[in-house]
N, C-alpha and C. Protein backbone atom coordinates (compact mmCIF):
# COMPACT_ATOMS: atom_id res chain seq x y z
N UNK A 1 -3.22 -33.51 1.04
CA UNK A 1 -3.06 -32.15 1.51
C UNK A 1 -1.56 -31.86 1.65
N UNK A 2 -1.11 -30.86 1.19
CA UNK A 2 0.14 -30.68 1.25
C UNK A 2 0.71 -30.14 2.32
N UNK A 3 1.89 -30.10 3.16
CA UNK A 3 2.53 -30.00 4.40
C UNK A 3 3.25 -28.46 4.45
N UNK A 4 2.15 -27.46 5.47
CA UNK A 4 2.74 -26.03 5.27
C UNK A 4 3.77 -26.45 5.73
N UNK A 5 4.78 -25.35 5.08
CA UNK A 5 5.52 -24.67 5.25
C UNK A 5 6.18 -23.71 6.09
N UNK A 6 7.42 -24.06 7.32
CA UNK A 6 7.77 -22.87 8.15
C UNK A 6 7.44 -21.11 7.82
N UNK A 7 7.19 -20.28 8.72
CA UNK A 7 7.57 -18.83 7.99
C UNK A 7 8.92 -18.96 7.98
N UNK A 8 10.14 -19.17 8.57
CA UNK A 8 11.74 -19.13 8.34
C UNK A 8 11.91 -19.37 7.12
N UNK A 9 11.16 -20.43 7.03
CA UNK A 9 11.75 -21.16 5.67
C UNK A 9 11.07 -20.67 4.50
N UNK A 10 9.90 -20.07 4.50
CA UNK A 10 9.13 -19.08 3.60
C UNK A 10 10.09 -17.70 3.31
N UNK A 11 10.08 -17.16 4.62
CA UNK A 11 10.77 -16.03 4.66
C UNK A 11 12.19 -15.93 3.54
N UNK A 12 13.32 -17.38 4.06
CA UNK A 12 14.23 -17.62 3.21
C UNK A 12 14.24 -17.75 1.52
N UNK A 13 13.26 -18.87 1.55
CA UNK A 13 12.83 -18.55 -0.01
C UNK A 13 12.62 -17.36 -0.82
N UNK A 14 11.89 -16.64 -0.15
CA UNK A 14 11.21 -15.00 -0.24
C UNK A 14 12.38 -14.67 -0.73
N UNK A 15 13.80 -14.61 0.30
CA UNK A 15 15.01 -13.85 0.34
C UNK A 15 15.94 -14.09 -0.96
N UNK A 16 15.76 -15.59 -1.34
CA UNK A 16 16.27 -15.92 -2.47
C UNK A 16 16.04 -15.94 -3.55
N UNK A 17 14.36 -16.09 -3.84
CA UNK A 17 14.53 -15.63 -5.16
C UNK A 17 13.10 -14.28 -5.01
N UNK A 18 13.54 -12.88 -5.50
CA UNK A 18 12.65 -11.82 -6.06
C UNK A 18 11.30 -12.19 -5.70
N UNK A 19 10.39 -11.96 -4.64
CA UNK A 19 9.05 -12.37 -5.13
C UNK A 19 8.16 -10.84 -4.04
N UNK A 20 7.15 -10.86 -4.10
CA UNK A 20 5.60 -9.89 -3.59
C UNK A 20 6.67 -8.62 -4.23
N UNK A 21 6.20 -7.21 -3.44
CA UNK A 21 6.56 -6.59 -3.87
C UNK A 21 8.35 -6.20 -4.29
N UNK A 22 8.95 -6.70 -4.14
CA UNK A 22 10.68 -6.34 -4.93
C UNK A 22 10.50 -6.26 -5.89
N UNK A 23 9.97 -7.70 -6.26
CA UNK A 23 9.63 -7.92 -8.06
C UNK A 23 8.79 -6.92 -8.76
N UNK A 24 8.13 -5.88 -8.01
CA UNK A 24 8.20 -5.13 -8.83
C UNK A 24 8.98 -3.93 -9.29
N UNK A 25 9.92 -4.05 -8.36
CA UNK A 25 10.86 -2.86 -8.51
C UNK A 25 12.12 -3.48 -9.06
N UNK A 26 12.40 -4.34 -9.46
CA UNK A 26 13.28 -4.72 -9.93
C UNK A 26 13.97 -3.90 -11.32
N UNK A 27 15.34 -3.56 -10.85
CA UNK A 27 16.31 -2.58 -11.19
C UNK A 27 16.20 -1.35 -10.71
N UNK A 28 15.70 -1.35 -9.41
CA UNK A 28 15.25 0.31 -9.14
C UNK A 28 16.87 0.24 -8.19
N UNK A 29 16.98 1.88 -8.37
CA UNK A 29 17.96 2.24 -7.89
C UNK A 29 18.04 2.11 -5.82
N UNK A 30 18.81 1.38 -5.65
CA UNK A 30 19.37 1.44 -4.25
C UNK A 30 19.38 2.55 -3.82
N UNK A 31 18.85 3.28 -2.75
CA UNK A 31 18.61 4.13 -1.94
C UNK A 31 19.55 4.59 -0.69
N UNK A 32 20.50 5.68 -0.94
CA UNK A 32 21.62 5.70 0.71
C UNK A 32 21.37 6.84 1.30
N UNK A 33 20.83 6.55 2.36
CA UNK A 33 20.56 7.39 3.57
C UNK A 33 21.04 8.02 4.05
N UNK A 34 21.01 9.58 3.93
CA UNK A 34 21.89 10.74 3.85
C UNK A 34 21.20 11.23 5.47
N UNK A 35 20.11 11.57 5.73
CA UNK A 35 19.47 12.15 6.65
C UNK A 35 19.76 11.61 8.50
N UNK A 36 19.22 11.76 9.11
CA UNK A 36 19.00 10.76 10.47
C UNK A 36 18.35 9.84 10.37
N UNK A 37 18.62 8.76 10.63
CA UNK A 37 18.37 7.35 10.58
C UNK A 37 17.19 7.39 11.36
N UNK A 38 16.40 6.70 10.82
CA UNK A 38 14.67 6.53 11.63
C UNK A 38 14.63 5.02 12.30
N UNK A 39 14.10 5.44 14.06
CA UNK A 39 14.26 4.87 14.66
C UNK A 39 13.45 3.05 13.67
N UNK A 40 13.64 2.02 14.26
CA UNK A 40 13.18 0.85 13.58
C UNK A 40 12.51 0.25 14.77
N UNK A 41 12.61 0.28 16.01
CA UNK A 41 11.91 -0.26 16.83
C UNK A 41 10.55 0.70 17.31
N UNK A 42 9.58 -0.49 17.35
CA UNK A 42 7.85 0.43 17.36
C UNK A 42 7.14 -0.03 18.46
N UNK A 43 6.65 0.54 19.00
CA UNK A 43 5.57 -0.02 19.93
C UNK A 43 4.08 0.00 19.72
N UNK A 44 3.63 -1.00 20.13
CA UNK A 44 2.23 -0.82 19.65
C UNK A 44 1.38 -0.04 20.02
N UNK A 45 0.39 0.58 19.20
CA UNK A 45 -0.81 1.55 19.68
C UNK A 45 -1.63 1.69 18.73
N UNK A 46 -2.92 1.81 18.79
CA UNK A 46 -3.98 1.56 18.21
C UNK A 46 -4.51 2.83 17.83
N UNK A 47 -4.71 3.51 16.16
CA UNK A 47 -5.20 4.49 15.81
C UNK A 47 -6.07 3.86 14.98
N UNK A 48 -7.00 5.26 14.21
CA UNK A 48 -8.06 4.74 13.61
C UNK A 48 -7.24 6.04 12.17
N UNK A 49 -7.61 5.14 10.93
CA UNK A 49 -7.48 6.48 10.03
C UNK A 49 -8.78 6.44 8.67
N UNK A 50 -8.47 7.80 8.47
CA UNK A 50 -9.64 7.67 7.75
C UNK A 50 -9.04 6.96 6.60
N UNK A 51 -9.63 6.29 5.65
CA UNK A 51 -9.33 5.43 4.29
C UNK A 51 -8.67 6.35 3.27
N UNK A 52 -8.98 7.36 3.21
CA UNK A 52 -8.36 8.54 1.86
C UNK A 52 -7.21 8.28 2.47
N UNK A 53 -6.87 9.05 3.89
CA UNK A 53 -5.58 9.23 4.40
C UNK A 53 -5.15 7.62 3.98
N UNK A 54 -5.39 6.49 4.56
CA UNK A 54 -4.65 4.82 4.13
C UNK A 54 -4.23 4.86 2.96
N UNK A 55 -5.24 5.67 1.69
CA UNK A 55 -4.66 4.97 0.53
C UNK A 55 -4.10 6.19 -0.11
N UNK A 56 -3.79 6.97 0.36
CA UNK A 56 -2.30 8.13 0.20
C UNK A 56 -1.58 7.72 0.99
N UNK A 57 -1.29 7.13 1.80
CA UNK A 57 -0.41 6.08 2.74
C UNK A 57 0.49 5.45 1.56
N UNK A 58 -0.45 4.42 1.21
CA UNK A 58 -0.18 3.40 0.63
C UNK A 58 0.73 3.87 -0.78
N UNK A 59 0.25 5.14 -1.64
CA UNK A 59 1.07 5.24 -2.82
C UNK A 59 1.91 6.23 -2.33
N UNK A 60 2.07 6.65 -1.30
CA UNK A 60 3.43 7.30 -0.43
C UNK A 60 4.63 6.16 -0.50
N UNK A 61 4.10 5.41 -0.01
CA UNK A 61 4.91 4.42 0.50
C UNK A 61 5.46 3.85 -0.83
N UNK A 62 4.48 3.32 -1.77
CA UNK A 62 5.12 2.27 -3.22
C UNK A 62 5.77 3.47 -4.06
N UNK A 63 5.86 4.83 -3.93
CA UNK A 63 6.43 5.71 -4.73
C UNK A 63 7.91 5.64 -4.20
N UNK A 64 7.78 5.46 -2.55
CA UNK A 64 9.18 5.27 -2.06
C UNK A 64 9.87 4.42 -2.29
N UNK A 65 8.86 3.04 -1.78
CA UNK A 65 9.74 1.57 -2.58
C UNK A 65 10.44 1.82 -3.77
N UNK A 66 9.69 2.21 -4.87
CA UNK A 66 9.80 2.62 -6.33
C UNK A 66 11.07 3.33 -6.49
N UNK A 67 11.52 4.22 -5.83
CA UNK A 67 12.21 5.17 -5.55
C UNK A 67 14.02 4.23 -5.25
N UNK A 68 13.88 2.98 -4.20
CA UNK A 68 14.72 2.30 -4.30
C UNK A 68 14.84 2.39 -2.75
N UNK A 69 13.64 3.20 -1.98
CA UNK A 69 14.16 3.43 -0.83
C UNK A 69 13.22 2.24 0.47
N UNK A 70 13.99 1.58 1.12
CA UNK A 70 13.06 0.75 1.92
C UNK A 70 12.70 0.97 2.85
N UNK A 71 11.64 0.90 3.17
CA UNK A 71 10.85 1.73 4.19
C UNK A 71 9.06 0.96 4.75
N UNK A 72 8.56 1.05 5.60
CA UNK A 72 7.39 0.42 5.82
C UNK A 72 6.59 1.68 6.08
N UNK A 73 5.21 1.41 6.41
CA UNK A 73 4.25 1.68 6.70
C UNK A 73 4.11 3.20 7.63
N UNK A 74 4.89 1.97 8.57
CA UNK A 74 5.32 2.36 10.22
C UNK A 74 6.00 3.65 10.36
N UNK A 75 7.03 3.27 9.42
CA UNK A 75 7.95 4.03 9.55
C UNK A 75 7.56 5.97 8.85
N UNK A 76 6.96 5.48 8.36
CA UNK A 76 6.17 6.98 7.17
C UNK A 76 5.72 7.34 8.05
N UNK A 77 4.56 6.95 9.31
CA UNK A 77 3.72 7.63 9.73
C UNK A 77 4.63 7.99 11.01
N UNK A 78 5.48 7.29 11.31
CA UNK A 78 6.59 7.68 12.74
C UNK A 78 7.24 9.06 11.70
N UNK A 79 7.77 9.08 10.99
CA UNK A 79 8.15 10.23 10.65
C UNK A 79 7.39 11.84 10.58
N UNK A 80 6.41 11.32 9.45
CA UNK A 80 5.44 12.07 9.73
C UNK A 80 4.85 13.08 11.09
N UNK A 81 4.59 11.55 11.58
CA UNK A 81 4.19 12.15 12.81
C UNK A 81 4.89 13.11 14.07
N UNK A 82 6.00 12.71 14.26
CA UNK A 82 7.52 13.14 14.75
C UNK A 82 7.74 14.97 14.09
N UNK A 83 7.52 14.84 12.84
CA UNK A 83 7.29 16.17 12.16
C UNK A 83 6.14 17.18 12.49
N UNK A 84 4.97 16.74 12.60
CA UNK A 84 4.17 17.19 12.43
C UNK A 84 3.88 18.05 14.50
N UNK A 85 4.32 17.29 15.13
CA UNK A 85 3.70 17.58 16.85
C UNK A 85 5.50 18.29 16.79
N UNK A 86 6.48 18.27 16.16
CA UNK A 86 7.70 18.35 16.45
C UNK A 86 7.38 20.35 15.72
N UNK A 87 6.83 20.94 15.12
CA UNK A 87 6.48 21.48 14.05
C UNK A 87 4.84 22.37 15.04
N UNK A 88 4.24 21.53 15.71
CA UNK A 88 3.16 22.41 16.57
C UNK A 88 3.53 22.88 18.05
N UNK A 89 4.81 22.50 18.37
CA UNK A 89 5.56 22.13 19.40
C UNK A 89 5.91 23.78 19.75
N UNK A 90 6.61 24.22 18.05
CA UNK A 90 7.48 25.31 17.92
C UNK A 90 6.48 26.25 17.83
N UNK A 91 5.53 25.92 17.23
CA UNK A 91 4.84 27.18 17.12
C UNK A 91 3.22 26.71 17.09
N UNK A 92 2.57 26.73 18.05
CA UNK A 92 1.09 25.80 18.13
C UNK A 92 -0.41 26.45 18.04
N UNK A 93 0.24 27.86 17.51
CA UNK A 93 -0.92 28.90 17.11
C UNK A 93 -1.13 28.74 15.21
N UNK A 94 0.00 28.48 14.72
CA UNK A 94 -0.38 28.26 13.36
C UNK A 94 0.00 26.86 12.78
N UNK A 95 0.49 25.85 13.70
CA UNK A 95 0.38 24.68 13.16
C UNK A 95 -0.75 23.59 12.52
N UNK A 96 -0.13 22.88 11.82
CA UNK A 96 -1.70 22.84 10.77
C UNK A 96 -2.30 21.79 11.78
N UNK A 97 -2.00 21.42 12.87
CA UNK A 97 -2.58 20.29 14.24
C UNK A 97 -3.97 21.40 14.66
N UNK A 98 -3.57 22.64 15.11
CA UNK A 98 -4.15 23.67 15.52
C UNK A 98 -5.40 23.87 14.11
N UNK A 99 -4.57 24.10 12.99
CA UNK A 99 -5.64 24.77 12.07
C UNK A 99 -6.91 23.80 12.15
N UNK A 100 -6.27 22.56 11.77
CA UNK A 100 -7.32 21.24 11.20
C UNK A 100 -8.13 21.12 12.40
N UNK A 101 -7.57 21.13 13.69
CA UNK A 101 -8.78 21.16 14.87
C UNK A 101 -9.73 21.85 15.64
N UNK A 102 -8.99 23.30 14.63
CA UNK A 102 -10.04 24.07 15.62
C UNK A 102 -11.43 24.09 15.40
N UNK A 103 -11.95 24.68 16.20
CA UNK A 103 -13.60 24.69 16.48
C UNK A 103 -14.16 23.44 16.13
N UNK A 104 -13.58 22.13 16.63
CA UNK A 104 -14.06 20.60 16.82
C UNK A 104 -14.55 20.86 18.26
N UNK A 105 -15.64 20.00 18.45
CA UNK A 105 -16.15 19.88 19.80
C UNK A 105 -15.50 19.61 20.41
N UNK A 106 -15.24 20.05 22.00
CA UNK A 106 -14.72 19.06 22.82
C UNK A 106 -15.62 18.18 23.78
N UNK A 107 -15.21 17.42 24.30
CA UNK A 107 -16.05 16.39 24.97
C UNK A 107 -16.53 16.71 26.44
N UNK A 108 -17.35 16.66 26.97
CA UNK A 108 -17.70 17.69 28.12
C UNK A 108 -17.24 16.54 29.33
C-alpha cells in the first residue's frame, strides 16, 4: 500500500507543475483587477440552491477562469449577492428580489 501523501506537500506539487483545472487554461490571458477588490475572507452559512442555478454557477465561473480571471465559487455568489440586496436596498418595489417573490406564501 502506498504511503499518502501530506496536503502541503500535494498542494506544492499542484503549485509546481500545471495540474486540475489551470491545465486547462493554459495560455489564457492573466487577468488585472481594475474594479474593488472582493472581499476573500468568508464565513460559513448554509444555503440550499436549486441545481439549474449550480450549474450556471459552475460555467459562470469556468468562463471566468477561461477568461484568465481567478476567482472561486464563493466569491461569484458574494458578489452577486452584495449586488443583488445592494440593488433591492435602493429601490425594493421593482427589484427583481421583490419581483421573483411576490405572491409566495408566507409562513403563518
Amino acid at each position: 500500500m502506498a504511503k499518502r501523501i501530506s496536503v502541503g506537500k500535494r498542494l506544492a506539487e499542484d503549485m509546481s507543475v500545471k495540474r486540475g483545472i489551470d491545465a486547462l487554461f493554459n495560455n489564457t490571458p492573466v487577468h488585472q483587477p481594475t474594479g474593488t477588490p472582493v472581499k476573500t475572507r468568508f464565513e460559513k452559512g448554509t444555503f440550499y440552491f436549486d441545481p439549474d442555478d449550480l450549474e450556471l454557477l459552475e460555467k459562470v465561473w469556468l468562463d471566468l477562469m477561461g477568461k484568465g480571471i481567478k476567482c472561486n465559487k464563493s466569491e461569484i455568489v458574494s458578489v452577486l449577492l452584495r449586488e443583488g440586496l445592494e440593488e433591492h436596498r435602493h429601490s425594493p418595489a421593482d427589484s427583481p428580489l421583490t419581483r421573483r417573490l411576490t405572491g409566495k406564501r408566507r409562513r403563518a
